[in-house]
C-alpha atoms as a PDB file:
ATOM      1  CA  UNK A   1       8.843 -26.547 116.558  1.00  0.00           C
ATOM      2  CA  UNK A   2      12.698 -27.877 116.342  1.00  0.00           C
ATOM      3  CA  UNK A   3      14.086 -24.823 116.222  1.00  0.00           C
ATOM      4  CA  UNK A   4      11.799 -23.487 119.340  1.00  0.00           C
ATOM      5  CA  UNK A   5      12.755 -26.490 121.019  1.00  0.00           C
ATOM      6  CA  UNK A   6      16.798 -25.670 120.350  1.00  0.00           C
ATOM      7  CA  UNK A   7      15.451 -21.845 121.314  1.00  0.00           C
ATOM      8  CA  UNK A   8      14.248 -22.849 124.545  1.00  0.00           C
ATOM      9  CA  UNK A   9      18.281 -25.453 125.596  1.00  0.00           C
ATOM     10  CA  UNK A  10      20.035 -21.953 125.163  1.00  0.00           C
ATOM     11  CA  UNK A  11      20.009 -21.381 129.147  1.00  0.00           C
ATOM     12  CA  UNK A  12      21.670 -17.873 129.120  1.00  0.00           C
ATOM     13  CA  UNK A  13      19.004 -15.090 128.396  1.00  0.00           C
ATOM     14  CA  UNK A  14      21.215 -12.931 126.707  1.00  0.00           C
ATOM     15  CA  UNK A  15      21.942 -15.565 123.961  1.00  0.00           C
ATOM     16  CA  UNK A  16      18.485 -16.500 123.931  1.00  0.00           C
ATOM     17  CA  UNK A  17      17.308 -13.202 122.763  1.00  0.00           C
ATOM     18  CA  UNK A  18      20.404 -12.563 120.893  1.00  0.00           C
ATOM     19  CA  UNK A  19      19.211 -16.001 119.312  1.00  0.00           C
ATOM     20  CA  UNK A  20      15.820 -15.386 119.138  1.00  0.00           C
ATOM     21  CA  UNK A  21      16.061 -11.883 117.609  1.00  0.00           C
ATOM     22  CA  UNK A  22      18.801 -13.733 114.515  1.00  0.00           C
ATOM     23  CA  UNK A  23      15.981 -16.100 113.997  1.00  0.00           C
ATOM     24  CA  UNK A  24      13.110 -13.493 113.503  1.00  0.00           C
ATOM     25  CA  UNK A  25      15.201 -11.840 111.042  1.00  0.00           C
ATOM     26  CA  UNK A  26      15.960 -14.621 109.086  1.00  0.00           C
ATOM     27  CA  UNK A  27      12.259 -15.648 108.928  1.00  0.00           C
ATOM     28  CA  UNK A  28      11.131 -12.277 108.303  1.00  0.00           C
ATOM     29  CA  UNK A  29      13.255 -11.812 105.120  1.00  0.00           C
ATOM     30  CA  UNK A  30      12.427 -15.184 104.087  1.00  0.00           C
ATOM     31  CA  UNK A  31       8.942 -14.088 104.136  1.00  0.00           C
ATOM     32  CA  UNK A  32       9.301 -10.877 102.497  1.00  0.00           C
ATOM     33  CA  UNK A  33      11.192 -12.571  99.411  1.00  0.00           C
ATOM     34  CA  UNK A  34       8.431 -15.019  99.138  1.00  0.00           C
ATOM     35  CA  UNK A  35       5.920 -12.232  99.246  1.00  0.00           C
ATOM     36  CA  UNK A  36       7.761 -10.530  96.489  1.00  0.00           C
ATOM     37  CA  UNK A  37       8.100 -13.749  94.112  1.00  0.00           C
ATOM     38  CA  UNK A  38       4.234 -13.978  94.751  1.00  0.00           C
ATOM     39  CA  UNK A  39       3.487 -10.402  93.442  1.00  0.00           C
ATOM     40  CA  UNK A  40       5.663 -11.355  90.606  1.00  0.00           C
ATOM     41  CA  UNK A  41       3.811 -14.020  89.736  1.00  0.00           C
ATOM     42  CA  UNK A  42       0.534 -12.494  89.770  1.00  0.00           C
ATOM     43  CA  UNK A  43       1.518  -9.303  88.239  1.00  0.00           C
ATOM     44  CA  UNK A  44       2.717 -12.046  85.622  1.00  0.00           C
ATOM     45  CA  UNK A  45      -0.525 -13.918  85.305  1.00  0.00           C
ATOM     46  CA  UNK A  46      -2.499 -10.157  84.835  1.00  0.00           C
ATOM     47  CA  UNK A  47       0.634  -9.467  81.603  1.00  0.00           C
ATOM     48  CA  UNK A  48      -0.392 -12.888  79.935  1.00  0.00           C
ATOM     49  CA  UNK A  49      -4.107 -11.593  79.958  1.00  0.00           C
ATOM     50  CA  UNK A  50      -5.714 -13.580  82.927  1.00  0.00           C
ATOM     51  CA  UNK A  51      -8.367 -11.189  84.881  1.00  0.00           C
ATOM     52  CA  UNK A  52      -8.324 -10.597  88.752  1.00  0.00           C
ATOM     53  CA  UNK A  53     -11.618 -12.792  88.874  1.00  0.00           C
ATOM     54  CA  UNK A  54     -10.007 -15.677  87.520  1.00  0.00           C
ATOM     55  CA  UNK A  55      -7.050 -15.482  89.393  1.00  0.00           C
ATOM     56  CA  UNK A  56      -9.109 -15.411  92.446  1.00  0.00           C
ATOM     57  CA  UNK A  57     -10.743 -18.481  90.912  1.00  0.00           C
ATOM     58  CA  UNK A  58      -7.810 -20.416  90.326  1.00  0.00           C
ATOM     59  CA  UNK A  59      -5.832 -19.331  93.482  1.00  0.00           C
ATOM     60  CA  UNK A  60      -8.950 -19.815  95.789  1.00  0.00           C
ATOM     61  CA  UNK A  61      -8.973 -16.297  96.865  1.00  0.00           C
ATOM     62  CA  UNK A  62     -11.434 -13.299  96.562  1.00  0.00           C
ATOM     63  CA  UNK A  63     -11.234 -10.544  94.099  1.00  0.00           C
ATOM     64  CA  UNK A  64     -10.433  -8.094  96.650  1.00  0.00           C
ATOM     65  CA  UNK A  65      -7.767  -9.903  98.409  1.00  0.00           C
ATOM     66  CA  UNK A  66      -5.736 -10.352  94.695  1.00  0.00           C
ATOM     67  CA  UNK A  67      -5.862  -6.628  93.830  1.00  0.00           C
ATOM     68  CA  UNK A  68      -5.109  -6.246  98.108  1.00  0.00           C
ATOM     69  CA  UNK A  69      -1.644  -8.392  96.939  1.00  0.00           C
ATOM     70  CA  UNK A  70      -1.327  -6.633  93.633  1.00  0.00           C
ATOM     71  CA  UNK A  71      -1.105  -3.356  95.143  1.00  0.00           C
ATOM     72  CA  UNK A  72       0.815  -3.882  98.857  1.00  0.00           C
ATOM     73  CA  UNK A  73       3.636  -5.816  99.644  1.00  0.00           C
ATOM     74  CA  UNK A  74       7.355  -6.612  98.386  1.00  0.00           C
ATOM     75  CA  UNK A  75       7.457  -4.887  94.821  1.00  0.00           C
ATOM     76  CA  UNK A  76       8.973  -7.473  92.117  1.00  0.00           C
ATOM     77  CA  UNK A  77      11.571  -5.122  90.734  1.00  0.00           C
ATOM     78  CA  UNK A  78      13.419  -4.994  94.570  1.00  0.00           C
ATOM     79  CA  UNK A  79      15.109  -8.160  93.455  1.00  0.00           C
ATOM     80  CA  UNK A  80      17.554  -5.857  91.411  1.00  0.00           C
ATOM     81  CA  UNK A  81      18.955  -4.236  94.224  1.00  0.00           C
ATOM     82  CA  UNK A  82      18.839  -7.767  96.547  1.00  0.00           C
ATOM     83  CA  UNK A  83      16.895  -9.795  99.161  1.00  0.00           C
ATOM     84  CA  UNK A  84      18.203  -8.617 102.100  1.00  0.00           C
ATOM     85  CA  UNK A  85      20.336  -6.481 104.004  1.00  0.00           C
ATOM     86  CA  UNK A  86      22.513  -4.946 101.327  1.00  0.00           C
ATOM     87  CA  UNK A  87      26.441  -4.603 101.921  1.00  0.00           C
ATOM     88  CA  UNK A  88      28.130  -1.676  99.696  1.00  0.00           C
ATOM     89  CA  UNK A  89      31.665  -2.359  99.106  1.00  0.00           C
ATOM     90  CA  UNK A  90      33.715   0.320  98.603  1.00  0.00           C
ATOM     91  CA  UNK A  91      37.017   0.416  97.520  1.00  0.00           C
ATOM     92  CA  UNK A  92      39.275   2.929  99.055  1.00  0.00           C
ATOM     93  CA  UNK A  93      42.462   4.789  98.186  1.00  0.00           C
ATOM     94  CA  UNK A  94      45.486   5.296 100.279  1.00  0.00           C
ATOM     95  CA  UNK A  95      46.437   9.151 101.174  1.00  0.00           C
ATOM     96  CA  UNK A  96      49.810  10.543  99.555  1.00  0.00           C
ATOM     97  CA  UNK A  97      52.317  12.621 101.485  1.00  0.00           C
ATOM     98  CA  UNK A  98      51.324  11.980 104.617  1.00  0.00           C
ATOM     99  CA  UNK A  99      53.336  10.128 107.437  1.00  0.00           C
ATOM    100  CA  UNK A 100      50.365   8.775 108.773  1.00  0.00           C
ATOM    101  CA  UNK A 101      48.195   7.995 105.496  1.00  0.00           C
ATOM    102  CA  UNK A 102      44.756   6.590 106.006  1.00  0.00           C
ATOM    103  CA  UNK A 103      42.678   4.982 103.597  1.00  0.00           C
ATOM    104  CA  UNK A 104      39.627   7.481 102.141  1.00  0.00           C
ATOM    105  CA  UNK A 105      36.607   7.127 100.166  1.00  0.00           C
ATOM    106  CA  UNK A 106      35.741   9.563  97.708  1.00  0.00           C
ATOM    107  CA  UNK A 107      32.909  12.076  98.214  1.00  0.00           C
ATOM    108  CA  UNK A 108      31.416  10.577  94.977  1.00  0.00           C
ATOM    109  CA  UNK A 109      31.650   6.986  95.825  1.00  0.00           C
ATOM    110  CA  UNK A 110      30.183   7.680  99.199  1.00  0.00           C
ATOM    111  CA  UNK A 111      27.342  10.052  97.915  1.00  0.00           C
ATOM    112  CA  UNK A 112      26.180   6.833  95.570  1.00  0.00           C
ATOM    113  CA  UNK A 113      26.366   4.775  98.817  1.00  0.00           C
ATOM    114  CA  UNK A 114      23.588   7.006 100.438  1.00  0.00           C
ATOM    115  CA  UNK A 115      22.019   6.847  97.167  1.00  0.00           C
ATOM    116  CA  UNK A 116      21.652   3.419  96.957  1.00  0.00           C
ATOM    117  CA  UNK A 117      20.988   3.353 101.120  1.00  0.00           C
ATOM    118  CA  UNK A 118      17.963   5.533 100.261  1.00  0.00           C
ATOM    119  CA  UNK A 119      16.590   3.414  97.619  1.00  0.00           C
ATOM    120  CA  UNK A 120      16.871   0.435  99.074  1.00  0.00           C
ATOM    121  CA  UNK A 121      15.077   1.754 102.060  1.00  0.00           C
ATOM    122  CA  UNK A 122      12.121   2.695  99.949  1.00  0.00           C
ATOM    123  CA  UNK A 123      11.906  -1.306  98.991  1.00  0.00           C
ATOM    124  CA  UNK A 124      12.195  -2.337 102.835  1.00  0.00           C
ATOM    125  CA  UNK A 125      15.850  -2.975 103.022  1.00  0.00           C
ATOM    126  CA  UNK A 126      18.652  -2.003 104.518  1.00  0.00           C
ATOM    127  CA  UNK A 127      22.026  -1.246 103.902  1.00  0.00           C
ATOM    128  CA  UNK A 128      25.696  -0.610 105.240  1.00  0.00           C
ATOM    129  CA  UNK A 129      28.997  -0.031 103.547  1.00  0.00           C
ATOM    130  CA  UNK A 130      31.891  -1.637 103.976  1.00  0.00           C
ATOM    131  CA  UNK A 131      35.556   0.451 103.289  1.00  0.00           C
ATOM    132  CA  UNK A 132      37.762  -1.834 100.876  1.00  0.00           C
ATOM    133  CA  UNK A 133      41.371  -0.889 101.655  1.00  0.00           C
ATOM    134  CA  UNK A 134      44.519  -1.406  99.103  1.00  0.00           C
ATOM    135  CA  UNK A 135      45.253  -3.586  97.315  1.00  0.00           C
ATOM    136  CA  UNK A 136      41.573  -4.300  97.126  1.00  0.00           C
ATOM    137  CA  UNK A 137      41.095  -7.597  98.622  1.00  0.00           C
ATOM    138  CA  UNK A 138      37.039  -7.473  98.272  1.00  0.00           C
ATOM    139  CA  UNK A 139      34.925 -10.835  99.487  1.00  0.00           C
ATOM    140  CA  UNK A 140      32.753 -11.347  96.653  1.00  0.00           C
ATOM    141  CA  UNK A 141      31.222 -14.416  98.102  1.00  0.00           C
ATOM    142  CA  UNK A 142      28.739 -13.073  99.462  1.00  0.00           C
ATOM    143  CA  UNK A 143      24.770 -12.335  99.426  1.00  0.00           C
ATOM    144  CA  UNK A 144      23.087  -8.947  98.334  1.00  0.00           C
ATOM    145  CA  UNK A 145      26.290  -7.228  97.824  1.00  0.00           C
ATOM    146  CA  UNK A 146      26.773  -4.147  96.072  1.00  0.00           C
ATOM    147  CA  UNK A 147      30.285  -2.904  94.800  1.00  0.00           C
ATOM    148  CA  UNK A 148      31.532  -0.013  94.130  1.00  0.00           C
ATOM    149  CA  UNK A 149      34.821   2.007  92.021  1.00  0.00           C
ATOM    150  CA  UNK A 150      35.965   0.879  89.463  1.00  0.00           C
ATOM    151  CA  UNK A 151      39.233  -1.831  88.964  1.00  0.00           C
ATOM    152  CA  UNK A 152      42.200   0.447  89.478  1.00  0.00           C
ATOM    153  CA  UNK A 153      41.530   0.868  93.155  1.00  0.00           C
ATOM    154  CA  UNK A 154      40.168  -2.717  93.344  1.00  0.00           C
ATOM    155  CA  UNK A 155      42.093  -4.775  90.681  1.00  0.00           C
ATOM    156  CA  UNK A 156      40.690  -7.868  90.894  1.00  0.00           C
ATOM    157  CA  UNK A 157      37.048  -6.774  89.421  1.00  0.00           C
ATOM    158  CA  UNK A 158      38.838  -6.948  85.791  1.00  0.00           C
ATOM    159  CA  UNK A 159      39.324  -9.840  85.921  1.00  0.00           C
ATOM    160  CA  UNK A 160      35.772 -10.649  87.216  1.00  0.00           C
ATOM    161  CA  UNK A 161      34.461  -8.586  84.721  1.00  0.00           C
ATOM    162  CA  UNK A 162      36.024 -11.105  82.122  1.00  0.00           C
ATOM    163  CA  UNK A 163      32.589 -12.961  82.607  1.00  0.00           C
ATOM    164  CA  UNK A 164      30.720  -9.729  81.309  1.00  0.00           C
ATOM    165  CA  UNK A 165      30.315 -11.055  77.111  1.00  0.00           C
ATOM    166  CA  UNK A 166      29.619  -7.584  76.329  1.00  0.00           C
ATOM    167  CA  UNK A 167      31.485  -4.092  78.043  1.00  0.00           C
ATOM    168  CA  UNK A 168      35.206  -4.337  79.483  1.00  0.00           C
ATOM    169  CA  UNK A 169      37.261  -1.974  81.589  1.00  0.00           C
ATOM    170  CA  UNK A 170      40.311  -1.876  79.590  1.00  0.00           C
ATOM    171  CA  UNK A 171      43.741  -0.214  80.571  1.00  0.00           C
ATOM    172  CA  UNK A 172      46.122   1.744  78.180  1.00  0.00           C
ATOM    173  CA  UNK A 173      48.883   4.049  78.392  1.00  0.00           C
ATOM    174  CA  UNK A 174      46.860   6.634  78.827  1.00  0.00           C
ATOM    175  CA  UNK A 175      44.440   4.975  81.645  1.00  0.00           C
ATOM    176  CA  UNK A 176      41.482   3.379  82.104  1.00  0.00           C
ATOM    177  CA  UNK A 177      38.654   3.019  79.681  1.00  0.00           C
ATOM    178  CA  UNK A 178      35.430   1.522  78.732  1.00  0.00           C
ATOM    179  CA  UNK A 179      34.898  -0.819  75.625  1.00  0.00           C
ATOM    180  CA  UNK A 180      31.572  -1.881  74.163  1.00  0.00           C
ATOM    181  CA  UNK A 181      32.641  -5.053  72.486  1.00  0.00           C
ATOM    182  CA  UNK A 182      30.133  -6.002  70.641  1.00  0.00           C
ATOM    183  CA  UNK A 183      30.102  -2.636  68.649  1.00  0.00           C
ATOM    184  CA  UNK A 184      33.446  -2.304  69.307  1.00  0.00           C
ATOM    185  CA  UNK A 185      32.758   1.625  70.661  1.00  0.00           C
ATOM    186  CA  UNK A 186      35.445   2.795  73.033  1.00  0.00           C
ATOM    187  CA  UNK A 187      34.226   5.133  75.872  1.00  0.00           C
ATOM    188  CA  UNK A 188      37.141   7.475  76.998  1.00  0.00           C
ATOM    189  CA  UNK A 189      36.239   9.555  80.029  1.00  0.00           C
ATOM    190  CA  UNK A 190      35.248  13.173  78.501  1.00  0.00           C
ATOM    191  CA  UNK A 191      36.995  14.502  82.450  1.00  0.00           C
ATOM    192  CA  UNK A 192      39.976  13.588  81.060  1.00  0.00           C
ATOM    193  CA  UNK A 193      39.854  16.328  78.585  1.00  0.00           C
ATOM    194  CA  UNK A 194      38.461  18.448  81.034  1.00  0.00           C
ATOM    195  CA  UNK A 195      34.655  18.082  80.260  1.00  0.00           C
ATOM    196  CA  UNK A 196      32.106  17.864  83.351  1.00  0.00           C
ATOM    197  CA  UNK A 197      31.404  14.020  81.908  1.00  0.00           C
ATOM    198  CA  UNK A 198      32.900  10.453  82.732  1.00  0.00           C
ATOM    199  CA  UNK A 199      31.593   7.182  82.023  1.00  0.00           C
ATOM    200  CA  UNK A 200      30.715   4.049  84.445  1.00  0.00           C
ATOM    201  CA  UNK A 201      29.696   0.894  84.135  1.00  0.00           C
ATOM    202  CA  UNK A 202      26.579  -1.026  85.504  1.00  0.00           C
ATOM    203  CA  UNK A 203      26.255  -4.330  85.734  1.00  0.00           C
ATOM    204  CA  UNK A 204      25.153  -7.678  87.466  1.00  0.00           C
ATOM    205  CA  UNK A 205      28.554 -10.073  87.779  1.00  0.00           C
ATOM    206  CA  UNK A 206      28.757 -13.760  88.596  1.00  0.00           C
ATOM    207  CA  UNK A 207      30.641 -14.554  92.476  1.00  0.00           C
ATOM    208  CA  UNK A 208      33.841 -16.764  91.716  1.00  0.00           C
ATOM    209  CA  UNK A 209      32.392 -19.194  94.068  1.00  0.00           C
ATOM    210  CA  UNK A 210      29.322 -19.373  91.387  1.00  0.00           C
ATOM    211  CA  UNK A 211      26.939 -19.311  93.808  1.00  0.00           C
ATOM    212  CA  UNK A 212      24.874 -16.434  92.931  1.00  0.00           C
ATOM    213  CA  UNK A 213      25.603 -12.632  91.809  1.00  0.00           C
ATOM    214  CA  UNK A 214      26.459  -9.024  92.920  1.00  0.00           C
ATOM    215  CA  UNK A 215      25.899  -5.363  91.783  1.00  0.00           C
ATOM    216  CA  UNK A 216      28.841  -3.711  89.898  1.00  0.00           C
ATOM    217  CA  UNK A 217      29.098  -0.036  89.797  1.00  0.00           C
ATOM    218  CA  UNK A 218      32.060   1.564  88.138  1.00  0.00           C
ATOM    219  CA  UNK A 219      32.901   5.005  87.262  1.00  0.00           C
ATOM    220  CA  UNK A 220      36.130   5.591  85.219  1.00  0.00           C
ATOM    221  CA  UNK A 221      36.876   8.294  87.989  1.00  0.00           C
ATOM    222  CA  UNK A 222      34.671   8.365  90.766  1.00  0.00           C
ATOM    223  CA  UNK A 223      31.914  10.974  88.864  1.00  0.00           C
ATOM    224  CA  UNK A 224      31.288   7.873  86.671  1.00  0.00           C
ATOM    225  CA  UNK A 225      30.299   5.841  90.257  1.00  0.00           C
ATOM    226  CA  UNK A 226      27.583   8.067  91.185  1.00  0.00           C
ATOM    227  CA  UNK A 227      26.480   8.036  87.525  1.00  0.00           C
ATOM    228  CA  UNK A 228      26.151   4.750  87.229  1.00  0.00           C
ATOM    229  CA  UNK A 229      24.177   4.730  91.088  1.00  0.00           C
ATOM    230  CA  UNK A 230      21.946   7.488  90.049  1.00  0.00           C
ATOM    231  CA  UNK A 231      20.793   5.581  86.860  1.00  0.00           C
ATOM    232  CA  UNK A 232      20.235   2.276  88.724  1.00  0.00           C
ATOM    233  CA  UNK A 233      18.010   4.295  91.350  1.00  0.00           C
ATOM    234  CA  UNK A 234      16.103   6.054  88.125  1.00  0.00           C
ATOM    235  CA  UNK A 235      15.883   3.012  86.222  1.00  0.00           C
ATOM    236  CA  UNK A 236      14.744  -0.171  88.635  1.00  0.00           C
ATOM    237  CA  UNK A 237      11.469  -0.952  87.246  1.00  0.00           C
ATOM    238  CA  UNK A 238      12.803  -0.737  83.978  1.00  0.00           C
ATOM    239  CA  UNK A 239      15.834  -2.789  84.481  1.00  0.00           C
ATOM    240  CA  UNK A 240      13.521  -5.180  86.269  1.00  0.00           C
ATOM    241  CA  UNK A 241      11.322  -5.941  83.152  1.00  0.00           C
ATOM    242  CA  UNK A 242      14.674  -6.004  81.076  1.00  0.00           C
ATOM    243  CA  UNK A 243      16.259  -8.755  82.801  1.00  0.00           C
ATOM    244  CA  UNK A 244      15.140  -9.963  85.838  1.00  0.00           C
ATOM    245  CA  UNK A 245      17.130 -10.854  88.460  1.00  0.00           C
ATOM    246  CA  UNK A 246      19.617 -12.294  85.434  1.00  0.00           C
ATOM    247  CA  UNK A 247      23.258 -10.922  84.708  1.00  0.00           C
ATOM    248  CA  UNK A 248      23.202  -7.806  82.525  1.00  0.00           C
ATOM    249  CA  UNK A 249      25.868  -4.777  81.834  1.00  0.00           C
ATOM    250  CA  UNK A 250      25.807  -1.210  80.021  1.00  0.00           C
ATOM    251  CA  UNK A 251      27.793   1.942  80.251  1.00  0.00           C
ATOM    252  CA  UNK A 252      26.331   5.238  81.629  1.00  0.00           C
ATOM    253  CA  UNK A 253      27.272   8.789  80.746  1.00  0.00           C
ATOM    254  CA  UNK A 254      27.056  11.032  83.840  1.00  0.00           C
ATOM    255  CA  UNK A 255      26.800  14.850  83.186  1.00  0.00           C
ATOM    256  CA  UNK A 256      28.038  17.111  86.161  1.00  0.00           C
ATOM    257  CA  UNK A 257      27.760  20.744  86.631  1.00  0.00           C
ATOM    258  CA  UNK A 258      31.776  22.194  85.945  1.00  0.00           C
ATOM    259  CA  UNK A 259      33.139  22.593  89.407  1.00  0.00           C
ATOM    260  CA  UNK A 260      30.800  20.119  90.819  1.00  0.00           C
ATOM    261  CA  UNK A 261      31.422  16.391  90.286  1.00  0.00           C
ATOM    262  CA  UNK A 262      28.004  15.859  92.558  1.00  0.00           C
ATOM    263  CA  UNK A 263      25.294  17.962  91.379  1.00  0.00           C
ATOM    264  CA  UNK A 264      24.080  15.515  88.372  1.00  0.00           C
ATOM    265  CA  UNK A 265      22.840  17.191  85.652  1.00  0.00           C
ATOM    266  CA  UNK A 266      21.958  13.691  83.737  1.00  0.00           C
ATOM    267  CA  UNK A 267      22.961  10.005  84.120  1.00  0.00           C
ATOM    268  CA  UNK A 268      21.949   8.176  80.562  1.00  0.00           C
ATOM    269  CA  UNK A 269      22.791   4.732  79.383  1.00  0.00           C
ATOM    270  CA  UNK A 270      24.764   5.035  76.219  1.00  0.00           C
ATOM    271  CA  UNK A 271      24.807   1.318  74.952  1.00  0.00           C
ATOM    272  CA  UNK A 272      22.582  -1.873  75.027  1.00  0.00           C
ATOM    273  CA  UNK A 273      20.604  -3.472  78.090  1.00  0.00           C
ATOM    274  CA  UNK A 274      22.950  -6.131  77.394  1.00  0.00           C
ATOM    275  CA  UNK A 275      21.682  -9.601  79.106  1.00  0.00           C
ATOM    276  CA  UNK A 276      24.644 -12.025  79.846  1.00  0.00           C
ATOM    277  CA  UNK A 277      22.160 -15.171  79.575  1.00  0.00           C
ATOM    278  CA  UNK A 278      19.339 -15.928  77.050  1.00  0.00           C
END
């Protein structure tokens, strides 16, 4: 009733309902997330053996209504992608030979955007992308944020990634590259040979302000950012009983049709569902 109350003192009506319609969607995605951590929980109690009759007994609810939550509602596994409104950062590269250059996204980076957009939709959430322009400067201090390409065009992500025990973008004369550490496999983009292949890395980072986590999606080029996106998409109840919503990482091989870096002919993870956290 407080927050009515300070509803009510704002005297101009278009702040009020500006107000007013801030506050319902707040509330509303509170309620959603608790929804899905209840699902979770009950989809829990049914994996450690307990019937839907005795959860009913024990939760003071009938039969029907427990199999009513077990079937509708906020699926568990949407915590991979976030709890709200997703952000997609995208880092962008600056046009060459052009006296008026302007920053672009690639056609694969964008296509895993609307990817993910559509996804996340499915789940009850939406989601807008935001253009990162050099040098880079992404705000990773932030909630249900997705990013995307990998640290060349934003270079501070290496040294984010420093936190990831287990894969590492690493850079050599020849470029950028993947390395599985703890097998000690490097993963060279197969494009740069000319093959319809590159590699990109998945994987749930900590925010420097250690307040939570975001999404990183990584190609080596920018086929290896769609890869990575159209695994995720593929793989989110999977993931989900993997790891949670806890810190994870593995490297995806995305197969392309020659002369078509978008038609996917597969997207397959090639190491570990490595978890950063016991």
């Amino acid at each position: 009733m407080e927050l009515i109350d300070q509803l009510y003192a704002v005297t101009d009506p278009i702040e009020r309902a500006r107000t007013a319609g801030t506050m319902i969607e707040h509330h509303q995605a509170i309620v959603g997330e608790v929804s899905r951590v209840r699902r979770e929980a009950l989809e829990e109690m049914l994996a450690n053996g307990m019937t839907q009759t005795q959860m009913a007994n024990e939760l003071d609810m009938t039969r029907g209504r427990i199999s009513q939550l077990l079937s509708s509602g906020v699926k568990p596994e949407r915590v991979i992608l976030g709890t709200g409104k997703l952000t997609v950062a995208i880092g962008a590269k600056r046009e060459a030979n052009r006296t008026d250059p302007s920053d672009t996204l690639s056609a694969e980076s964008f296509a895993a955007f609307e990817l993910l957009a559509d996804t996340a939709r499915t789940y009850g959430l939406d989601a807008s992308y935001e253009v990162i322009p050099p040098p880079g400067l992404v705000h990773l201090n932030q909630s249900n944020l997705i990013v995307l390409t990998n640290p060349r065009l934003l270079p501070f992500l290496s040294q984010v990634m420093e936190a990831d025990p287990n894969i590492r973008y690493v850079q050599d004369e020849t470029g950028w590259y993947l390395v599985d550490l703890n097998q000690g496999k490097e993963y060279r983009s197969p494009r740069d040979l000319g093959d319809a292949a590159d590699y990109g890395y998945l994987g749930r980072l900590p925010r420097p302000d250690g307040k939570g986590s975001f999404l990183y999606l990584a190609g080596t080029h920018a086929p290896g950012t769609l890869g990575a996106a159209h695994y995720l998409v593929n793989n989110i109840p999977e993931i989900y009983r993997e790891v949670k919503n806890k810190r994870f990482s593995a490297i995806i091989r995305y197969e392309f049709k020659p002369g078509d870096q978008l038609a996917k002919r597969s997207a397959d993870r090639v190491t570990t569902l490595y978890r950063h956290e016991s």
